[in-house]
Protein backbone atom coordinates (compact mmCIF):
# COMPACT_ATOMS: atom_id res chain seq x y z
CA UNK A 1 99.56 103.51 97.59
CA UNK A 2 101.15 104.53 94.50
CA UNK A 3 102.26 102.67 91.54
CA UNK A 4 105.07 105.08 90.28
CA UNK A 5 108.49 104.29 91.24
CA UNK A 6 109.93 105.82 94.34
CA UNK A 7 113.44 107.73 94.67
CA UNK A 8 115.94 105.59 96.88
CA UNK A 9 115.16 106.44 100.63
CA UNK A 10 117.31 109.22 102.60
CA UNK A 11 119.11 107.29 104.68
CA UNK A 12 123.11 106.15 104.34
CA UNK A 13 123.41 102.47 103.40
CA UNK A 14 124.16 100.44 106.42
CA UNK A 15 128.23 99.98 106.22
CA UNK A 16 128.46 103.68 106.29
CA UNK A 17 131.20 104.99 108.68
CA UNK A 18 129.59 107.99 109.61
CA UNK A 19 125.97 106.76 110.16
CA UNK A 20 128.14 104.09 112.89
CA UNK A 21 129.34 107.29 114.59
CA UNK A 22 125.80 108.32 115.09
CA UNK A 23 124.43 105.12 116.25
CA UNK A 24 127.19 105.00 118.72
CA UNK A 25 126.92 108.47 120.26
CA UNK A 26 122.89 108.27 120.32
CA UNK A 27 124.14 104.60 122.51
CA UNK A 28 126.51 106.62 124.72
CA UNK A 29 124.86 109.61 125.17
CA UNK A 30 121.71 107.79 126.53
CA UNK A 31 124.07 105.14 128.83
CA UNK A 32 125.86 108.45 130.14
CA UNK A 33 122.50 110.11 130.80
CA UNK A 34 123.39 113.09 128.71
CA UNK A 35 120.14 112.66 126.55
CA UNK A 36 117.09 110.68 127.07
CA UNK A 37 116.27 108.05 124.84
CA UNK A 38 113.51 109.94 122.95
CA UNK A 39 116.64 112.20 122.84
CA UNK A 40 119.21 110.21 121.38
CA UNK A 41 117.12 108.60 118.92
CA UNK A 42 116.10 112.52 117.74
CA UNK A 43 118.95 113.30 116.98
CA UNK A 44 120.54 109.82 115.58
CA UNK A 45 117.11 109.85 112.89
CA UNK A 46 118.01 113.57 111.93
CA UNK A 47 121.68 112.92 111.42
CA UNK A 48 121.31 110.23 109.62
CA UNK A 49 118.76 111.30 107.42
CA UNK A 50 120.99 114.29 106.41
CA UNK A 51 124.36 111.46 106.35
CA UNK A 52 121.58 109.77 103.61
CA UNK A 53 121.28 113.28 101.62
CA UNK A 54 125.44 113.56 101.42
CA UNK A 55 125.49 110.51 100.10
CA UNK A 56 123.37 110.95 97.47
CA UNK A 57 124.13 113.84 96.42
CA UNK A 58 127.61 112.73 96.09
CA UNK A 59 126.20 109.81 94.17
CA UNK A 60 124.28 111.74 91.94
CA UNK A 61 125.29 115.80 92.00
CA UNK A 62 122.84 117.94 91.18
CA UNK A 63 120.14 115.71 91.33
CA UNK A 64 116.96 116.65 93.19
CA UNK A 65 116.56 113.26 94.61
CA UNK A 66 117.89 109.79 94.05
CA UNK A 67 116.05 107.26 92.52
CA UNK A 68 114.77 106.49 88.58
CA UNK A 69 112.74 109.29 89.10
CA UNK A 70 113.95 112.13 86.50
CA UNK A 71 114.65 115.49 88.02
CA UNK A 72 111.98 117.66 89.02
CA UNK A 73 110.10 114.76 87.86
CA UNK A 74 106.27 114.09 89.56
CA UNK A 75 106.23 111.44 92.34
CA UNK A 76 102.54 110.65 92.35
């Protein structure tokens, strides 16, 4: 465990429109047996991940990461 801060966490915050899309595609495509579950959830985690990175990039352009952190700062 580490006591420096850490950057805000790659994900979209949880009213995001887009990361709803995912959710509900990863839903359908494992009720319309297009993807396993193992599937769906895949590919849900890696989309929203990268929805997360737009977003804070958009919050914070050329920043490395988001967070108090400075940029190119150390996180340890």
């Amino acid at each position: 465990m580490t006591d420096s801060p850490m950057p805000s966490p790659p994900f979209p915050s949880p009213d995001n429109g887009v990361l709803r899309v995912i959710v509900g595609n990863a839903i359908a495509s494992v009720r319309n047996g297009e993807a396993s579950v193992e599937e769906a959830i895949l590919h849900a985690a890696v989309h929203g991940w990268y929805e997360g990175h737009i977003q804070g990039e958009d919050a914070c352009p050329g920043c490395d990461f988001r967070g108090g952190l400075p940029k190119n700062g150390s996180r340890s």
